[in-house]
C-alpha atoms as a PDB file:
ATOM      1  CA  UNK A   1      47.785 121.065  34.446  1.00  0.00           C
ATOM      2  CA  UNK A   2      43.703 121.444  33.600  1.00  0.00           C
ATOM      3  CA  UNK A   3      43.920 124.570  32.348  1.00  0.00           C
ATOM      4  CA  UNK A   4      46.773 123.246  30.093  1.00  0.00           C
ATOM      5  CA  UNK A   5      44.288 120.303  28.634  1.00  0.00           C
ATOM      6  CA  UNK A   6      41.683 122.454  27.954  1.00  0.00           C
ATOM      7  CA  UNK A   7      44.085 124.258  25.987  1.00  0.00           C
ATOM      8  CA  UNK A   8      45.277 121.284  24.010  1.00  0.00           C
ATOM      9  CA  UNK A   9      41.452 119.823  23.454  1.00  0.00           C
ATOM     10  CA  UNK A  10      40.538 123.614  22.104  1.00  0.00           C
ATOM     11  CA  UNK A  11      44.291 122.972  19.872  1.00  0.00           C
ATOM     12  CA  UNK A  12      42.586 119.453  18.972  1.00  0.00           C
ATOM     13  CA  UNK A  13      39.907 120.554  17.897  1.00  0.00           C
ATOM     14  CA  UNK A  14      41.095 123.454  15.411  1.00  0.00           C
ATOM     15  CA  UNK A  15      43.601 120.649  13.495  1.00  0.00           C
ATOM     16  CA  UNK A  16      40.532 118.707  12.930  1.00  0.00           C
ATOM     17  CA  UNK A  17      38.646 121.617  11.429  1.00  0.00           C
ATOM     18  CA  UNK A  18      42.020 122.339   9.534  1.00  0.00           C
ATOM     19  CA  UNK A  19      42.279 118.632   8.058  1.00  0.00           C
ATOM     20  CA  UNK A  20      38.706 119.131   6.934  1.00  0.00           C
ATOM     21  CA  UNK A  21      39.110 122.054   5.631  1.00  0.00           C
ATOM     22  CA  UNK A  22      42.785 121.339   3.682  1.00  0.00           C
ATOM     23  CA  UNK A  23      41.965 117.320   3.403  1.00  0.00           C
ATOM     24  CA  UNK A  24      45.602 116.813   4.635  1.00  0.00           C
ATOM     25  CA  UNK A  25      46.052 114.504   8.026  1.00  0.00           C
ATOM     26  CA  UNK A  26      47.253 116.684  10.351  1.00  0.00           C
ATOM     27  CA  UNK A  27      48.803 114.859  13.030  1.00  0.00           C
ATOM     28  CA  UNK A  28      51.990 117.217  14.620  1.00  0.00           C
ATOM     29  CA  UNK A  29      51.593 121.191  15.169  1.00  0.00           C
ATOM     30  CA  UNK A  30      54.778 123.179  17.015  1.00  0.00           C
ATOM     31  CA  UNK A  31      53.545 124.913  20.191  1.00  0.00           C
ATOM     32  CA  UNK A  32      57.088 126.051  20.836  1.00  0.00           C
ATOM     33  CA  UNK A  33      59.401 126.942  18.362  1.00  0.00           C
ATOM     34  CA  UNK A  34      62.978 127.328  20.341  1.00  0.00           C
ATOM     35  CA  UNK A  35      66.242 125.722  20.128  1.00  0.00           C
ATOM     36  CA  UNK A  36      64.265 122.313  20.681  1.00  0.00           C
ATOM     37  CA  UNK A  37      60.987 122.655  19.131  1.00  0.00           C
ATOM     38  CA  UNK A  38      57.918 120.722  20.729  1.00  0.00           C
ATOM     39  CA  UNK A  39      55.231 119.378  19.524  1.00  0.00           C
ATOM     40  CA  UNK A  40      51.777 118.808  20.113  1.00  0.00           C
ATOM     41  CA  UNK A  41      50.578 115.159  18.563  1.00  0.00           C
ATOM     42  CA  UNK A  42      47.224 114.923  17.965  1.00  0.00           C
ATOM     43  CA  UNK A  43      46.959 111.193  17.705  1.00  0.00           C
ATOM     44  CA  UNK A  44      47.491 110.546  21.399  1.00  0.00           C
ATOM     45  CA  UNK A  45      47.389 113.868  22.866  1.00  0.00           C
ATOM     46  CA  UNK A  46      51.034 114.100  24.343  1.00  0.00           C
ATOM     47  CA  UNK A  47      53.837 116.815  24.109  1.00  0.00           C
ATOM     48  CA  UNK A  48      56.865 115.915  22.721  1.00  0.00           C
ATOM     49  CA  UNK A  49      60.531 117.482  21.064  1.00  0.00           C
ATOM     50  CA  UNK A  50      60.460 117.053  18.027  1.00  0.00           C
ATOM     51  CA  UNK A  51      63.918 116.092  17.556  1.00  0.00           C
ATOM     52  CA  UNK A  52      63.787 112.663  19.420  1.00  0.00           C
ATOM     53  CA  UNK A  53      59.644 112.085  19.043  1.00  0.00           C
ATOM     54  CA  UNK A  54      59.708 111.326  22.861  1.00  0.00           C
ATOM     55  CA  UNK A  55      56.929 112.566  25.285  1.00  0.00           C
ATOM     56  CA  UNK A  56      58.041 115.291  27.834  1.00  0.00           C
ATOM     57  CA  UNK A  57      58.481 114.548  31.306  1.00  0.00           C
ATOM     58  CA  UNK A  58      55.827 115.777  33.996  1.00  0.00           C
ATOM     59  CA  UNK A  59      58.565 118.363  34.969  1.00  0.00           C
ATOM     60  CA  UNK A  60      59.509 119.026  31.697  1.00  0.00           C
ATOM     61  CA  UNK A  61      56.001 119.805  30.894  1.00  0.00           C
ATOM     62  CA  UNK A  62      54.743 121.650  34.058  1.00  0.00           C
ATOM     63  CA  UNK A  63      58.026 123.949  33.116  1.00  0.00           C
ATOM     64  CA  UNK A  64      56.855 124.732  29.963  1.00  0.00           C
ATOM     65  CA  UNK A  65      53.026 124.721  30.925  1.00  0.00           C
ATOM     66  CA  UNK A  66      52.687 128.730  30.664  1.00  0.00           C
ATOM     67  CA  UNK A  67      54.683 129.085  27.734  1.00  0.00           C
ATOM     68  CA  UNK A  68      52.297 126.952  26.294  1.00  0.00           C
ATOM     69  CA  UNK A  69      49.278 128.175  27.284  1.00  0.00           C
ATOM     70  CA  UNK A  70      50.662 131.744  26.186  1.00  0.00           C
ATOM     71  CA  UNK A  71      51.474 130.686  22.391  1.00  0.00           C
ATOM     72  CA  UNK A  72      47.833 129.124  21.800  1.00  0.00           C
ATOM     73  CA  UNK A  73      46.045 131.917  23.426  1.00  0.00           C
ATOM     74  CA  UNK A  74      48.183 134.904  21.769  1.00  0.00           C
ATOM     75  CA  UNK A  75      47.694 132.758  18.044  1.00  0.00           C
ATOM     76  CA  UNK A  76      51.338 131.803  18.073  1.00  0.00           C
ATOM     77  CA  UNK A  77      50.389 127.882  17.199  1.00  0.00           C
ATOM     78  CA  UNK A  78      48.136 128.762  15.018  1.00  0.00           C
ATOM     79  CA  UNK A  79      50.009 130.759  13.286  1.00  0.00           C
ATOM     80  CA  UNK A  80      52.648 127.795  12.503  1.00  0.00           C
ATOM     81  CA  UNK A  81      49.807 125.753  12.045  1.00  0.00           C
ATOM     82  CA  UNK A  82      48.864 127.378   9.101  1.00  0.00           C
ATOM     83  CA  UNK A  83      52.253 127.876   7.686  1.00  0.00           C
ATOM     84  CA  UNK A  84      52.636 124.187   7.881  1.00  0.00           C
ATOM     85  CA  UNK A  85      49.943 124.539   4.650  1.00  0.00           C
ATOM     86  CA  UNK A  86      51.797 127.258   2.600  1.00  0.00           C
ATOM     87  CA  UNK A  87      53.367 124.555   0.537  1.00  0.00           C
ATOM     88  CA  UNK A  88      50.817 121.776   0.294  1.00  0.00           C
ATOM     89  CA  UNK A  89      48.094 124.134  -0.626  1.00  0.00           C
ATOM     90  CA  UNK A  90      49.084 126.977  -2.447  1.00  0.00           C
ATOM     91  CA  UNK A  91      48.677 129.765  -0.383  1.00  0.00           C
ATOM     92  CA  UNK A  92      50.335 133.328  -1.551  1.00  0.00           C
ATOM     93  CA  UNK A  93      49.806 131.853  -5.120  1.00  0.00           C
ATOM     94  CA  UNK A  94      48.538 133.833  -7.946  1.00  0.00           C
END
């Protein structure tokens, strides 16, 4: 479960450089996008589905740990993180 939080600090930090950088509050970005999509929430650094806003369980989470771990290192959540600013910002306009 380490390895996981130094994941999710490294996550942390790159939706604070992106609310700088966008000056939009960043708060939610998806780290799995599935049938249930969950959620990483910056404000107090749990995991949680979306659909019901509630924290994962510690099996839930250890389940999902590598999946995790994959999507942020292969650029998946950052990816949807900065899809999450087509709209807001502009981007593709021209």
């Amino acid at each position: 479960m380490s390895e996981l939080l130094k994941y999710l600090d490294i996550l942390a930090s790159k939706m604070r450089y992106a609310e700088e950088l966008y000056g939009i509050p960043i708060n939610y970005v998806p780290i799995i996008v599935d049938e249930d999509i969950i959620v990483y929430d910056r404000r107090d650094g749990s995991i949680k589905k979306l659909s019901n806003k509630k924290r994962l369980g510690k099996k839930e989470l250890k389940k999902l740990e590598k999946e995790i771990i994959r999507n942020i290192e292969n650029g998946k959540v950052e990816l949807y993180l900065t899809l999450t600013f087509g709209e807001d910002v502009g981007l593709g306009e021209g």
